[in-house]
PDB file of N, CA and C in Angstrom:
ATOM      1  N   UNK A   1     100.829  29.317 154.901  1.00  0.00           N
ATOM      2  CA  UNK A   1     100.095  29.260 156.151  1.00  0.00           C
ATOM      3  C   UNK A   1      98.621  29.022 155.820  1.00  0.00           C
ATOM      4  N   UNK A   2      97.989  28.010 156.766  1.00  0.00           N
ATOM      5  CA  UNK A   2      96.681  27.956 156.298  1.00  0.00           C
ATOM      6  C   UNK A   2      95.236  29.213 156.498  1.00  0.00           C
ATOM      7  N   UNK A   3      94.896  29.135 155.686  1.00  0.00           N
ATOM      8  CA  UNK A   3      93.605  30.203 155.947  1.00  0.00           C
ATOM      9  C   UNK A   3      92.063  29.728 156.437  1.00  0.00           C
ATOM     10  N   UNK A   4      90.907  30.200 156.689  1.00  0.00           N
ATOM     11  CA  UNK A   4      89.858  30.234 157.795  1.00  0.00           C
ATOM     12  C   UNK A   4      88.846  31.098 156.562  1.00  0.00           C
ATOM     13  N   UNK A   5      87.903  30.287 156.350  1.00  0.00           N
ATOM     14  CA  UNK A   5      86.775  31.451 155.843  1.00  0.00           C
ATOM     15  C   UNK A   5      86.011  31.218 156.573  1.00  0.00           C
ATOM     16  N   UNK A   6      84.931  32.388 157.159  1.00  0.00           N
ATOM     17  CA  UNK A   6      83.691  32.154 158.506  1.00  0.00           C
ATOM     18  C   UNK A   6      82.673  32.816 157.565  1.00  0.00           C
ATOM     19  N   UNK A   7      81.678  31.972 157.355  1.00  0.00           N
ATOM     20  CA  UNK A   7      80.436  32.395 156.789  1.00  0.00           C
ATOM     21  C   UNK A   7      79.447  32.793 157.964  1.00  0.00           C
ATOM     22  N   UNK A   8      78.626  33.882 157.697  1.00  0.00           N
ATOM     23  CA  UNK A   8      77.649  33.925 158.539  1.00  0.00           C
ATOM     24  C   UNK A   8      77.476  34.159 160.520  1.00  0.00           C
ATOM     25  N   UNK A   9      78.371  35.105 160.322  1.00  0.00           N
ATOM     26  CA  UNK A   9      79.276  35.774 161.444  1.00  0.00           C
ATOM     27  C   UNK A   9      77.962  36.253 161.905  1.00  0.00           C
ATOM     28  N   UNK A  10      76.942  36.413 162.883  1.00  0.00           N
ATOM     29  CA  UNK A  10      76.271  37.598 163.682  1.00  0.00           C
ATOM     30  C   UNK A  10      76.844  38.917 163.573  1.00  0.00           C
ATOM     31  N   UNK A  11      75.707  39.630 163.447  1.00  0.00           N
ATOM     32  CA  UNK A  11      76.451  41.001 163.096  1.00  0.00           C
ATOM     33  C   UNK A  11      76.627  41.375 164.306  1.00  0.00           C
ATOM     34  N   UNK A  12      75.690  41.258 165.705  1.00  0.00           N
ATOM     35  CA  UNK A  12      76.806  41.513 166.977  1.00  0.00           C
ATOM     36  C   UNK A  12      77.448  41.317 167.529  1.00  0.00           C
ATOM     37  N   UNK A  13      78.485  39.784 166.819  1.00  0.00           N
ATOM     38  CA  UNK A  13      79.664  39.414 167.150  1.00  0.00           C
ATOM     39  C   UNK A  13      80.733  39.920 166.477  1.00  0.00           C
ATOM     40  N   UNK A  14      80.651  40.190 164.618  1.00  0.00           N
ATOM     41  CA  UNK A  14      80.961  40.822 164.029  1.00  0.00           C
ATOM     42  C   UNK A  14      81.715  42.468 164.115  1.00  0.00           C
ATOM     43  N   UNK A  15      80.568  43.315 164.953  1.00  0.00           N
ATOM     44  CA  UNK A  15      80.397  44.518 165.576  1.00  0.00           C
ATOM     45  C   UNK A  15      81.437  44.342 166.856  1.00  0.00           C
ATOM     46  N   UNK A  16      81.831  43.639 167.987  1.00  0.00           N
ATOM     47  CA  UNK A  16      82.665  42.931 168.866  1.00  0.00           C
ATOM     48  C   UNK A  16      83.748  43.356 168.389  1.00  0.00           C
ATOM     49  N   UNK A  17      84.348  42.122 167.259  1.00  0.00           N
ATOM     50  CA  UNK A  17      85.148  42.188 166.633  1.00  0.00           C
ATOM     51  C   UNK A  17      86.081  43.055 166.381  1.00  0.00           C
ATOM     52  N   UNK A  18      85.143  44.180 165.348  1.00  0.00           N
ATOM     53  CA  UNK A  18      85.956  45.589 164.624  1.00  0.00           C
ATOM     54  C   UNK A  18      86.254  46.162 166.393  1.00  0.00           C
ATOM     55  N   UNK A  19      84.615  46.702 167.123  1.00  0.00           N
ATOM     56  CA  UNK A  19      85.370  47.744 168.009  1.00  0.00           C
ATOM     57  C   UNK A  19      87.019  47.089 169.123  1.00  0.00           C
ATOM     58  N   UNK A  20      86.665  45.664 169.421  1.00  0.00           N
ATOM     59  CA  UNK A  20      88.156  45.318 169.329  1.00  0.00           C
ATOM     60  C   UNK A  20      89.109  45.428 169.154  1.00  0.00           C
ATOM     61  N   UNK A  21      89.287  45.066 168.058  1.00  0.00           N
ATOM     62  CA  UNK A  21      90.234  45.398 166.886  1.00  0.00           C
ATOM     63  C   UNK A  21      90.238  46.881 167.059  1.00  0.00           C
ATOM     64  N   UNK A  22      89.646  47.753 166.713  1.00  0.00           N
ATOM     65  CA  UNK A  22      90.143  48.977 166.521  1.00  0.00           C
ATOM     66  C   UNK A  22      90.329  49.531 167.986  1.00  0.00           C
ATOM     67  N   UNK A  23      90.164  49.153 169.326  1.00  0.00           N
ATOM     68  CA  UNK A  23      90.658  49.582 170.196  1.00  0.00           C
ATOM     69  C   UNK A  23      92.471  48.855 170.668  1.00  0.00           C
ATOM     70  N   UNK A  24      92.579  47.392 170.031  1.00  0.00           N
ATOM     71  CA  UNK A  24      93.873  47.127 170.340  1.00  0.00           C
ATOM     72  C   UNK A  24      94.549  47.409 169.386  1.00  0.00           C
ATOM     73  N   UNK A  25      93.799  48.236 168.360  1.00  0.00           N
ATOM     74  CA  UNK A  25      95.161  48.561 167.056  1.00  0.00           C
ATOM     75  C   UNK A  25      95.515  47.180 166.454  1.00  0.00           C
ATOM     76  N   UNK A  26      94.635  46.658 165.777  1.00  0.00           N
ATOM     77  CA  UNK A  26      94.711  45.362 165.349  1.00  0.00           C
ATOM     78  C   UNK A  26      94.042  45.237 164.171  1.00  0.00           C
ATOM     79  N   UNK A  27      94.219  44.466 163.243  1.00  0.00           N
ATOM     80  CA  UNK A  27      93.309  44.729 162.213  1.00  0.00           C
ATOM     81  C   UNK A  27      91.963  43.335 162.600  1.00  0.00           C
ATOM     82  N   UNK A  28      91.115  43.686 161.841  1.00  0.00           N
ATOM     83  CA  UNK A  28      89.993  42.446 162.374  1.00  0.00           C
ATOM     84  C   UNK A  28      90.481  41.367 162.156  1.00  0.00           C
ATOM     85  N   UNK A  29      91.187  40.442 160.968  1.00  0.00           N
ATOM     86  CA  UNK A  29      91.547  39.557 160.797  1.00  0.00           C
ATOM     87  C   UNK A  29      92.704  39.019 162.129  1.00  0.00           C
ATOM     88  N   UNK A  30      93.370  39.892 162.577  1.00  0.00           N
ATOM     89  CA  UNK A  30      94.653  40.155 163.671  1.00  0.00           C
ATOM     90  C   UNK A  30      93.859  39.682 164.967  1.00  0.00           C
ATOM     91  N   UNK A  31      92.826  40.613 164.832  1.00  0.00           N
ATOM     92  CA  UNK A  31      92.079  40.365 166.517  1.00  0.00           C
ATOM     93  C   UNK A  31      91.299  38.817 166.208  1.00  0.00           C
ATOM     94  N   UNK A  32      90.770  38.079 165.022  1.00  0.00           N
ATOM     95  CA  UNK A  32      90.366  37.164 165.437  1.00  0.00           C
ATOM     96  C   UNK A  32      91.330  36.021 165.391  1.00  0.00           C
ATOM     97  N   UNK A  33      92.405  35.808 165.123  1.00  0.00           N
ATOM     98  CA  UNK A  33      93.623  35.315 165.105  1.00  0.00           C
ATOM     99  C   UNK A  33      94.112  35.324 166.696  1.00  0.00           C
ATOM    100  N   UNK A  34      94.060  36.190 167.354  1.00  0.00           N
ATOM    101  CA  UNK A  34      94.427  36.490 168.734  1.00  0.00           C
ATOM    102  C   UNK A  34      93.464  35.817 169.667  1.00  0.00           C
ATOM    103  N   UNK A  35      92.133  35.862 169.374  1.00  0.00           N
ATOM    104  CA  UNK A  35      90.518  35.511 170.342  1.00  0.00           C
ATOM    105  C   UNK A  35      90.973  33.950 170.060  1.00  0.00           C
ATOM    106  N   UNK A  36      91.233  33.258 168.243  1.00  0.00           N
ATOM    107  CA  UNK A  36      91.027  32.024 168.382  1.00  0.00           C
ATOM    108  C   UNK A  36      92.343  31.166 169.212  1.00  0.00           C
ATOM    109  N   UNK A  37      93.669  32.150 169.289  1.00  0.00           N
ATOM    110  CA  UNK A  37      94.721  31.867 170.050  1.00  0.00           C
ATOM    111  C   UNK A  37      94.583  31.465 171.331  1.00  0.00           C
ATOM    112  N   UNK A  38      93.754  32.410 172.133  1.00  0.00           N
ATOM    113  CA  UNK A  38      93.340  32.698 173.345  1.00  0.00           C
ATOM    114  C   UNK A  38      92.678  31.304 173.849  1.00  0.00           C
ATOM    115  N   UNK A  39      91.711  30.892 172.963  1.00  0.00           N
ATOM    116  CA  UNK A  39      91.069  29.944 173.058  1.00  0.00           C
ATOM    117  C   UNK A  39      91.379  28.799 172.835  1.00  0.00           C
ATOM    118  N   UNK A  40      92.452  28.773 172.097  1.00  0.00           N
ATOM    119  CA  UNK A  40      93.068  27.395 172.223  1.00  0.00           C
ATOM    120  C   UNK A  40      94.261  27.497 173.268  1.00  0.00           C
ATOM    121  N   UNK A  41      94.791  28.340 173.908  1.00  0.00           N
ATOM    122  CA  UNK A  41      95.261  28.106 174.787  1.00  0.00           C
ATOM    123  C   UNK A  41      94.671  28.088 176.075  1.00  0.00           C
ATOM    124  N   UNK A  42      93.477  28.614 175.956  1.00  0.00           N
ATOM    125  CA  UNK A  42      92.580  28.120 177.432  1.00  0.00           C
ATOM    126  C   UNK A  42      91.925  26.560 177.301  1.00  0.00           C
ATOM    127  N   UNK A  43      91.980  26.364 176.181  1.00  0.00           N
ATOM    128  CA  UNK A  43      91.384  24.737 176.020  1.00  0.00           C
ATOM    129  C   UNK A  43      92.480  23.800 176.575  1.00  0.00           C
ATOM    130  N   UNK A  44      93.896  24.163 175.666  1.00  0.00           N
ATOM    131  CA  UNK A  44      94.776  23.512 176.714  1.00  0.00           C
ATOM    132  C   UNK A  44      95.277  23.815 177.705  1.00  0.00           C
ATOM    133  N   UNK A  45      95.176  24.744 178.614  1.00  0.00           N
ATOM    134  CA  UNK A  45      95.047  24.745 179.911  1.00  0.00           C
ATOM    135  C   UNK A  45      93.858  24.383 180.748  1.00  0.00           C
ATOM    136  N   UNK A  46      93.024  24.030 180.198  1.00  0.00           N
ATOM    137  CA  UNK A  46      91.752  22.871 181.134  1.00  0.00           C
ATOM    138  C   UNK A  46      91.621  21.615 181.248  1.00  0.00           C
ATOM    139  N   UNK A  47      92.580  21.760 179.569  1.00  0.00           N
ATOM    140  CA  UNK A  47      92.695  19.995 179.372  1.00  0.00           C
ATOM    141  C   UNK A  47      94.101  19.108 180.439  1.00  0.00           C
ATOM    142  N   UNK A  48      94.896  20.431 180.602  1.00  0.00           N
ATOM    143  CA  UNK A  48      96.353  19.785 181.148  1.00  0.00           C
ATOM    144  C   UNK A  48      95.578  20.074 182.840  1.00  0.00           C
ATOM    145  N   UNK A  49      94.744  20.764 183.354  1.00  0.00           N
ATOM    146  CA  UNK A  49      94.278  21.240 184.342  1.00  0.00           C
ATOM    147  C   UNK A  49      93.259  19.944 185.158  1.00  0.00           C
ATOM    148  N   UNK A  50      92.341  19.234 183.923  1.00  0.00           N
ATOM    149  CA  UNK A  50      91.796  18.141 184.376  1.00  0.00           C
ATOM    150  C   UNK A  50      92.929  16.693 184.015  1.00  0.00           C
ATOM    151  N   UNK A  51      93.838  16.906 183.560  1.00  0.00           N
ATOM    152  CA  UNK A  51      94.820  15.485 183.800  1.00  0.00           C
ATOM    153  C   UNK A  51      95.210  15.986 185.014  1.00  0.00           C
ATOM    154  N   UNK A  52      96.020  16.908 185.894  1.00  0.00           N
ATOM    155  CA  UNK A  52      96.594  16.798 186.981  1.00  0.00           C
ATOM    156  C   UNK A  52      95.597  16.794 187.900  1.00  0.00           C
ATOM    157  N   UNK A  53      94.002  16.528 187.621  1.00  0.00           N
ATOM    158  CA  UNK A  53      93.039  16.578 188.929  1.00  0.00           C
ATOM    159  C   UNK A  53      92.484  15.122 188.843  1.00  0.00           C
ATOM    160  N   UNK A  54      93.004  13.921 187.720  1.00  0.00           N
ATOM    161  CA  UNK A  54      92.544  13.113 187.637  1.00  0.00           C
ATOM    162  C   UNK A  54      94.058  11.867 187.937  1.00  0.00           C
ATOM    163  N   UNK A  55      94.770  12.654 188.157  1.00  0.00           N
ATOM    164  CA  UNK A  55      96.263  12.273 188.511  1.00  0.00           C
ATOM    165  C   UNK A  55      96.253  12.351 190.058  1.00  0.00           C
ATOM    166  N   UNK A  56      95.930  13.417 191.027  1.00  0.00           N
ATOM    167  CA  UNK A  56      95.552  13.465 192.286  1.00  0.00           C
ATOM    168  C   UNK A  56      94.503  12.813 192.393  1.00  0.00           C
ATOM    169  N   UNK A  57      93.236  12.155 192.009  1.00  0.00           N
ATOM    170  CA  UNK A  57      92.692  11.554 192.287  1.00  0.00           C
ATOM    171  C   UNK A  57      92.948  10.197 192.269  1.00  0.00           C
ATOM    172  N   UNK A  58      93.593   9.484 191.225  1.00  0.00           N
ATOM    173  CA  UNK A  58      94.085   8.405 191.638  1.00  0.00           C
ATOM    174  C   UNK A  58      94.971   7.994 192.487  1.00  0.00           C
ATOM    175  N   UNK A  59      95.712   9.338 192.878  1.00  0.00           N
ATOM    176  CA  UNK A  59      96.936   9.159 193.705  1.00  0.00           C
ATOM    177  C   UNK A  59      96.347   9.187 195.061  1.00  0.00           C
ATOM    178  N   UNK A  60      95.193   9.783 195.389  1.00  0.00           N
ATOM    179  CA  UNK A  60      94.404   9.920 196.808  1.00  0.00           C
ATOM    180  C   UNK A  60      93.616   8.006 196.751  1.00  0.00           C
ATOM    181  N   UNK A  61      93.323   7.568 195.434  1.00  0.00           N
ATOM    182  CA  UNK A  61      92.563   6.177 195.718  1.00  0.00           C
ATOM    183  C   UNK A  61      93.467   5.450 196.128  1.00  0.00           C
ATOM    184  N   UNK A  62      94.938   5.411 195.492  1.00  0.00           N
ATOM    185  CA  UNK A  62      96.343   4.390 196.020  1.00  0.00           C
ATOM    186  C   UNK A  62      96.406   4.577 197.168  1.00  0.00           C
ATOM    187  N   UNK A  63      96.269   5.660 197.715  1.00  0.00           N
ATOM    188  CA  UNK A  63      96.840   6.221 199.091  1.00  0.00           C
ATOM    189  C   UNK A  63      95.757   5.167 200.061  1.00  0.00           C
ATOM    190  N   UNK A  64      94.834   5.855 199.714  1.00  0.00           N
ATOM    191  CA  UNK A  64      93.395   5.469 200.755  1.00  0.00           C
ATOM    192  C   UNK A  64      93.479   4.003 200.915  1.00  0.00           C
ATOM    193  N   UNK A  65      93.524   3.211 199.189  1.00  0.00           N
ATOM    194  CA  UNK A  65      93.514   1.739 199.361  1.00  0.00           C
ATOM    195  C   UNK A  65      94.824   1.024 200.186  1.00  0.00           C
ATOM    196  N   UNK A  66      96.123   1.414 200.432  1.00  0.00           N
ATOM    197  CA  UNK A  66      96.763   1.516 200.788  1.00  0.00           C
ATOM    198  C   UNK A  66      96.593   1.457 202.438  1.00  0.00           C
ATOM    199  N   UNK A  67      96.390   2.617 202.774  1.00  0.00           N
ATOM    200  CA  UNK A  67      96.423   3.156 204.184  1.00  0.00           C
ATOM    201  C   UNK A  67      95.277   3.489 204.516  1.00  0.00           C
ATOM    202  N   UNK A  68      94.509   3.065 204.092  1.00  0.00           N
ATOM    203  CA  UNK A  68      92.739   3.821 204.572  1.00  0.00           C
ATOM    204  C   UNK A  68      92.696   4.841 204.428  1.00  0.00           C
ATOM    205  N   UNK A  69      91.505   5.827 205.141  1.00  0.00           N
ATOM    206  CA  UNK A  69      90.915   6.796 205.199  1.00  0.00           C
ATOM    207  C   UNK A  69      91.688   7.790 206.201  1.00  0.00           C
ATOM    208  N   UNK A  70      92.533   6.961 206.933  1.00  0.00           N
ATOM    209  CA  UNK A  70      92.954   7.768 207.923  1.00  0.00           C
ATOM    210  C   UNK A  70      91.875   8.104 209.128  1.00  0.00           C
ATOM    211  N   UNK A  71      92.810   9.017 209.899  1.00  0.00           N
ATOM    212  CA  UNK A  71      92.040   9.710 211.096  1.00  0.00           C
ATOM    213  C   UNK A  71      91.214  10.898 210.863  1.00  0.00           C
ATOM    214  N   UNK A  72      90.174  11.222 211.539  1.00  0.00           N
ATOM    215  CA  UNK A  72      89.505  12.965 211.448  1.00  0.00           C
ATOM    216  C   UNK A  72      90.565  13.795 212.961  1.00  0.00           C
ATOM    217  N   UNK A  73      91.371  14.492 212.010  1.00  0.00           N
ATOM    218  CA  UNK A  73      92.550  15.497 212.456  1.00  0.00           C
ATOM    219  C   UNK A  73      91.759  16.610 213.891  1.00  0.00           C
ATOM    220  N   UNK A  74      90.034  16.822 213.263  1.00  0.00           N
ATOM    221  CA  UNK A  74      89.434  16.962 214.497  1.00  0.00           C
ATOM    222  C   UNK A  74      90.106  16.070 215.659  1.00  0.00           C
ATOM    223  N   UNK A  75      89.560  14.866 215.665  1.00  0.00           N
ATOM    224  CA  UNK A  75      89.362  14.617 217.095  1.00  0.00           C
ATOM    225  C   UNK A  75      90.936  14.781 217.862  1.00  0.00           C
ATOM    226  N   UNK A  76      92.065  14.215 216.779  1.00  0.00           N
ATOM    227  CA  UNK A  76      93.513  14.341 217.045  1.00  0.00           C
ATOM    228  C   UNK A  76      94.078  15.784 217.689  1.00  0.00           C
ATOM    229  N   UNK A  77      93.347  16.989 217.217  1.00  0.00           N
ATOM    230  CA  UNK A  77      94.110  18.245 217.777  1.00  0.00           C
ATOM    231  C   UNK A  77      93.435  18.011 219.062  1.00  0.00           C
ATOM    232  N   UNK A  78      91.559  17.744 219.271  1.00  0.00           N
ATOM    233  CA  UNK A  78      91.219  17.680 220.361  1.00  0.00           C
ATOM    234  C   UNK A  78      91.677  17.006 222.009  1.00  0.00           C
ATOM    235  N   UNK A  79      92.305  15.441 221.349  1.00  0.00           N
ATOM    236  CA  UNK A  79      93.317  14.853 222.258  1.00  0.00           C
ATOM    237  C   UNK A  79      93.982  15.610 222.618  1.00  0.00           C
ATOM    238  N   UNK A  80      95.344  15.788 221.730  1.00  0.00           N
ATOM    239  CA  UNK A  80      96.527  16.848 222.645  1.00  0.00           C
ATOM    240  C   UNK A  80      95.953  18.290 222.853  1.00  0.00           C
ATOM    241  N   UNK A  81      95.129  18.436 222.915  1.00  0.00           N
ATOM    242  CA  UNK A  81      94.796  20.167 223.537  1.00  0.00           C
ATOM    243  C   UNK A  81      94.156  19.555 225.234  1.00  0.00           C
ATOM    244  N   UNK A  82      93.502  18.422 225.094  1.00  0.00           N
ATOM    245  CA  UNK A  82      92.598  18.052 226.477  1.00  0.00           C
ATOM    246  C   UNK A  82      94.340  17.243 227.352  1.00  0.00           C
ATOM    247  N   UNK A  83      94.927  16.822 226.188  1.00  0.00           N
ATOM    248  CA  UNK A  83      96.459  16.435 227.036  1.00  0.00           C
ATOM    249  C   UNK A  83      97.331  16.943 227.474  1.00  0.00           C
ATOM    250  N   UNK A  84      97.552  18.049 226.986  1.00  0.00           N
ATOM    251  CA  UNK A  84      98.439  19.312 227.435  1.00  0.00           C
ATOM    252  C   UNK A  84      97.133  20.347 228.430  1.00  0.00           C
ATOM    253  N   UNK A  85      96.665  20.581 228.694  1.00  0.00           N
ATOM    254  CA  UNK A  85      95.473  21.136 229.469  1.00  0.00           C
ATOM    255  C   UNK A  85      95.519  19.809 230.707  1.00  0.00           C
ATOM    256  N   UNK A  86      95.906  18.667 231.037  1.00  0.00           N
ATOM    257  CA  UNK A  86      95.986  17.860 232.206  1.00  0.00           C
ATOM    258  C   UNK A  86      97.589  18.486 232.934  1.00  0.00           C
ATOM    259  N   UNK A  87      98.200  18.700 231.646  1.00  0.00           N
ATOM    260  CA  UNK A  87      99.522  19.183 232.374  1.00  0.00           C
ATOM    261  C   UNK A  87      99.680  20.427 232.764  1.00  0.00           C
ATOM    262  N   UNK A  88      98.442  21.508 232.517  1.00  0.00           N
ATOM    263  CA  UNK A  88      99.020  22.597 233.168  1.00  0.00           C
ATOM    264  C   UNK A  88      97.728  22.818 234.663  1.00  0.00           C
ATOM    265  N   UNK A  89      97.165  21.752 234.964  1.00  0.00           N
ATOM    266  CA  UNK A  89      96.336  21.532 236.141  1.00  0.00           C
ATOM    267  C   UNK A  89      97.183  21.229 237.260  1.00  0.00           C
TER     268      UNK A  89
END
């Protein structure tokens, strides 16, 4: 398995670290194994997070180029509320 040497750690990241570690019962090497885990799985969940927002966005440009912009749903509820309001006059 491959190994990680970190030169020149801050000692109040360092300090982080141990009380970490010694609160999850972990050894330091354990807890930074876990933080750099963490972090690569939040990297790929932003990365898979901005493909499906760049996937809806093209899918909203097909749409639009397609079918336009559509209607403002305002004025549409406003019609049938002023149309149903003629029928109970």
């Amino acid at each position: 398995m491959p190994s990680l040497t970190i030169r020149d750690i801050p000692e109040d990241v360092m300090e982080w670290l141990r009380r970490t570690a010694k609160e999850e019962k972990r050894s330091v090497n354990s807890q930074a194994l876990q933080w750099f885990e963490e972090a690569a799985g939040n990297r790929a969940r932003r990365e898979g997070m901005l493909k499906i927002v760049q996937e809806i966005q093209a899918s909203s440009k097909e749409t639009y180029r397609r079918h336009g912009l559509g209607s403002d749903s305002t004025k549409l509820i406003r019609q049938m509320r002023d149309e149903r309001g003629k029928h109970l006059r």
